[in-house]
PDB file of N, CA and C in Angstrom:
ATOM      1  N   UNK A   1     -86.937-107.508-146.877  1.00  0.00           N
ATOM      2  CA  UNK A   1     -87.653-107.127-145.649  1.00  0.00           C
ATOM      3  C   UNK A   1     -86.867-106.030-144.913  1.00  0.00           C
ATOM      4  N   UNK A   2     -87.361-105.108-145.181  1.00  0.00           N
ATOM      5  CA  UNK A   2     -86.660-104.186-144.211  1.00  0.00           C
ATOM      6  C   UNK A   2     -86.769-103.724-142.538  1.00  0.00           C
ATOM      7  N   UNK A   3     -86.045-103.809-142.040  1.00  0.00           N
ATOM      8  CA  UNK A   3     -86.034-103.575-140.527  1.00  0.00           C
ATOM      9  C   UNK A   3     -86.442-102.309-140.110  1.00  0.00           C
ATOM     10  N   UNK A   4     -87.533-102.464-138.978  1.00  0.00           N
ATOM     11  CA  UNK A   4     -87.752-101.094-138.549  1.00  0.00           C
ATOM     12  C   UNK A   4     -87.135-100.603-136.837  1.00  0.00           C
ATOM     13  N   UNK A   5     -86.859 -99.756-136.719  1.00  0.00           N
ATOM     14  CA  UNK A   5     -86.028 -99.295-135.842  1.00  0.00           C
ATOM     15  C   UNK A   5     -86.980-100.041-134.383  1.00  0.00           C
ATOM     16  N   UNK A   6     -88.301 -99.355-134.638  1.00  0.00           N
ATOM     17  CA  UNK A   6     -89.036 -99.601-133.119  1.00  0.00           C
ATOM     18  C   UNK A   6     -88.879-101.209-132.887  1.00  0.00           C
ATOM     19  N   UNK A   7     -89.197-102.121-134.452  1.00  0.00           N
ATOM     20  CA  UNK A   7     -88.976-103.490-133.798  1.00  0.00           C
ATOM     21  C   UNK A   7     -87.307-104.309-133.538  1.00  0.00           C
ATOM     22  N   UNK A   8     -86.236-103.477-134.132  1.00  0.00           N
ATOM     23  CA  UNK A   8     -85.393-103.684-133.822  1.00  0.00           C
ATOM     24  C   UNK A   8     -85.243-103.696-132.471  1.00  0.00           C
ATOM     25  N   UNK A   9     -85.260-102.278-131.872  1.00  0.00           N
ATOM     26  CA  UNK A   9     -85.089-102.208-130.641  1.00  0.00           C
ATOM     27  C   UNK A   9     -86.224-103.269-129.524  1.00  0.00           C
ATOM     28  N   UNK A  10     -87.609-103.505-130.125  1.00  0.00           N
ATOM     29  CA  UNK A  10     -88.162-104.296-129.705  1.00  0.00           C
ATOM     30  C   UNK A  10     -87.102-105.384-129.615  1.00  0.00           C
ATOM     31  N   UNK A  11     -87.134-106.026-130.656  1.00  0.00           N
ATOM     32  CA  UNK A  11     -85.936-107.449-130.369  1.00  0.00           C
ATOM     33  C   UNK A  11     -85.056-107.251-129.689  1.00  0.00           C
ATOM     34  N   UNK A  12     -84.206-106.157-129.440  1.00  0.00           N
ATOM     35  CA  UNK A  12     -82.949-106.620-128.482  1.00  0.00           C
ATOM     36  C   UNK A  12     -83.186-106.417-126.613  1.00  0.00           C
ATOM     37  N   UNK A  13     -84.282-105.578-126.727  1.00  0.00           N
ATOM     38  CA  UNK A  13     -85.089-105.562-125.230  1.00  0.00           C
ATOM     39  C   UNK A  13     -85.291-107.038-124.726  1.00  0.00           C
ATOM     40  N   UNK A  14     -86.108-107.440-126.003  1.00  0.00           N
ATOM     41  CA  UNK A  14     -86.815-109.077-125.726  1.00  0.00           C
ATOM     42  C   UNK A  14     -85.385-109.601-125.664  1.00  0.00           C
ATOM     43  N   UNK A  15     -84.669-109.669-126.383  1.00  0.00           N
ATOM     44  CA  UNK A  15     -83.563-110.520-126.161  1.00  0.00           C
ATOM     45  C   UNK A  15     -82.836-110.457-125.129  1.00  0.00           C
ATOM     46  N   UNK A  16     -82.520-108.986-124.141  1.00  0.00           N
ATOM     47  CA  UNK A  16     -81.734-109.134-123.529  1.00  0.00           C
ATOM     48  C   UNK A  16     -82.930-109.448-122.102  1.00  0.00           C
ATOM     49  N   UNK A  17     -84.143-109.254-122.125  1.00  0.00           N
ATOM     50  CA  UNK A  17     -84.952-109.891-120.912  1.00  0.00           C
ATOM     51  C   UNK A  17     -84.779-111.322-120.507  1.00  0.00           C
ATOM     52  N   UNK A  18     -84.962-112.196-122.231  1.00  0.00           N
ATOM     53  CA  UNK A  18     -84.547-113.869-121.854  1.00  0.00           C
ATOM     54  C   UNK A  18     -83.454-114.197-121.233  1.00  0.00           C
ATOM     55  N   UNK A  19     -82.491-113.339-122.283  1.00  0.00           N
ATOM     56  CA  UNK A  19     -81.161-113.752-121.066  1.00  0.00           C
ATOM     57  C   UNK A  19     -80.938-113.337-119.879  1.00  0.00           C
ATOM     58  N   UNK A  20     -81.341-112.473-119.490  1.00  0.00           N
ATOM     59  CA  UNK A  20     -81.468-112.080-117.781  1.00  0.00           C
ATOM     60  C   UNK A  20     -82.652-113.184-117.288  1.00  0.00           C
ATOM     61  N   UNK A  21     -83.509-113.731-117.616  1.00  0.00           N
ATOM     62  CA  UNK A  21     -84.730-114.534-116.989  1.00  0.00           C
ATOM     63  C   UNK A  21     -84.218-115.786-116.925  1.00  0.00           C
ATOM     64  N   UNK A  22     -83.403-116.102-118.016  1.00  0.00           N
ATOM     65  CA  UNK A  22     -82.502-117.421-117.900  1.00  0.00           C
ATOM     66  C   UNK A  22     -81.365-117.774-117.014  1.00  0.00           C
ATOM     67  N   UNK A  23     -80.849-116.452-117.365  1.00  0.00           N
ATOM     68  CA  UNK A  23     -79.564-116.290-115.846  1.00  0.00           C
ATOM     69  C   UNK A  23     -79.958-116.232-114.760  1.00  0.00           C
ATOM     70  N   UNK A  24     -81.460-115.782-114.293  1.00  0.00           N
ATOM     71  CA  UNK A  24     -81.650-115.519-113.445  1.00  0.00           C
ATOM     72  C   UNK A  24     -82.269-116.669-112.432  1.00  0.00           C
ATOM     73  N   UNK A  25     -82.997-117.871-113.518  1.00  0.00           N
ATOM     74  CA  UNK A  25     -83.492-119.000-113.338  1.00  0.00           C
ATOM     75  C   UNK A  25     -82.776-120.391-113.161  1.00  0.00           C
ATOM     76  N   UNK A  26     -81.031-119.528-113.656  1.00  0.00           N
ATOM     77  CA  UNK A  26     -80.253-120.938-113.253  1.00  0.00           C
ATOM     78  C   UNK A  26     -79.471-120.775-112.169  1.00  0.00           C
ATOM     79  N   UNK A  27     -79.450-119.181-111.756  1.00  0.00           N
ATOM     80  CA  UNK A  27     -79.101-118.643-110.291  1.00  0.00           C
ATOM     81  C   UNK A  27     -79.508-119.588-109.187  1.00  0.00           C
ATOM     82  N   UNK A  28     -81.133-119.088-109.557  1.00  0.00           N
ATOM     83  CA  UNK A  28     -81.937-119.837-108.632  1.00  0.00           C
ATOM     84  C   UNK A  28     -81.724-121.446-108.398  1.00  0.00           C
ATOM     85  N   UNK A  29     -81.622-121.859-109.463  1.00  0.00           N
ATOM     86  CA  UNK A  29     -81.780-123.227-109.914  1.00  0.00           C
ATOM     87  C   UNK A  29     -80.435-123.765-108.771  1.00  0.00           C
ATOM     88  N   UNK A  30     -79.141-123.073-109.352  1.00  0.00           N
ATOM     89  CA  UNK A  30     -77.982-123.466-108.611  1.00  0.00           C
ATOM     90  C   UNK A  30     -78.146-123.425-106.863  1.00  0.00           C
ATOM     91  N   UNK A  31     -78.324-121.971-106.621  1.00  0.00           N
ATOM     92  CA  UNK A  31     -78.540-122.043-105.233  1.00  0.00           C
ATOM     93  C   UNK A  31     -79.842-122.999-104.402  1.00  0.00           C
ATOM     94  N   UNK A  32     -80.692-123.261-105.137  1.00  0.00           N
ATOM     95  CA  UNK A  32     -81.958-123.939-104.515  1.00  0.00           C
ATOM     96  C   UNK A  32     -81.442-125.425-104.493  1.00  0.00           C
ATOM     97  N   UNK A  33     -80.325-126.436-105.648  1.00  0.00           N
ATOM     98  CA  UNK A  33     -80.500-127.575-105.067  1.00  0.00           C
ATOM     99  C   UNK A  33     -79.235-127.948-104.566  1.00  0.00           C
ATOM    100  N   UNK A  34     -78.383-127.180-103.464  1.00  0.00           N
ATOM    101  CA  UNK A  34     -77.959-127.729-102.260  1.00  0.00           C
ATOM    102  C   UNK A  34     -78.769-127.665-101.331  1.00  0.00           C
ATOM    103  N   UNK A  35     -79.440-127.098-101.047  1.00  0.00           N
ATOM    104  CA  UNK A  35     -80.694-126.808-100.159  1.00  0.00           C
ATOM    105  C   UNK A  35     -81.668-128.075 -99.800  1.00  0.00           C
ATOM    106  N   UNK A  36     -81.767-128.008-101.104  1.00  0.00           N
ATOM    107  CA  UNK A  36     -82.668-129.488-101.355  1.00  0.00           C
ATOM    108  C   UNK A  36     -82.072-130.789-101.449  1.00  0.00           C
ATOM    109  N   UNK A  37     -80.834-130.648-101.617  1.00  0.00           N
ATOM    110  CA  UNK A  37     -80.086-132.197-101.381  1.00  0.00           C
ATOM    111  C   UNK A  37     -79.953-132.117-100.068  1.00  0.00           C
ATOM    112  N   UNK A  38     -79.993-131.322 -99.240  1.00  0.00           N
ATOM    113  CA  UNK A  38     -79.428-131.309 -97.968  1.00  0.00           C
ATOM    114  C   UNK A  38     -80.554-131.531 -97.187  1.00  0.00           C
ATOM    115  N   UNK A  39     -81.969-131.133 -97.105  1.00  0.00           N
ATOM    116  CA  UNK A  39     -83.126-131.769 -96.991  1.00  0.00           C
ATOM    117  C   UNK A  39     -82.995-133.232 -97.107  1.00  0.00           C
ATOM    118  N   UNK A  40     -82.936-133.924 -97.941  1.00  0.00           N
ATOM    119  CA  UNK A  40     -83.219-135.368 -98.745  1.00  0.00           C
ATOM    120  C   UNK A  40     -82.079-136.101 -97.540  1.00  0.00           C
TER     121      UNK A  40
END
């Protein structure tokens, strides 16, 4: 199977979006539950 450049670069776009969407979702994640324990 040979690799083609456009979907290469496709994959590492996609790849580096998840990991920014993931980092970005445990950012959130972290800062949102003192917030919310502190509510409770």
């Amino acid at each position: 199977m040979k690799k083609h450049p456009v979907m290469n670069q496709y994959l590492k776009t996609l790849q580096l979006f998840l990991v920014n969407l993931m980092t970005v979702r445990a950012g959130l994640y972290i800062k949102q539950k003192p917030s919310n324990l502190k509510k409770q």
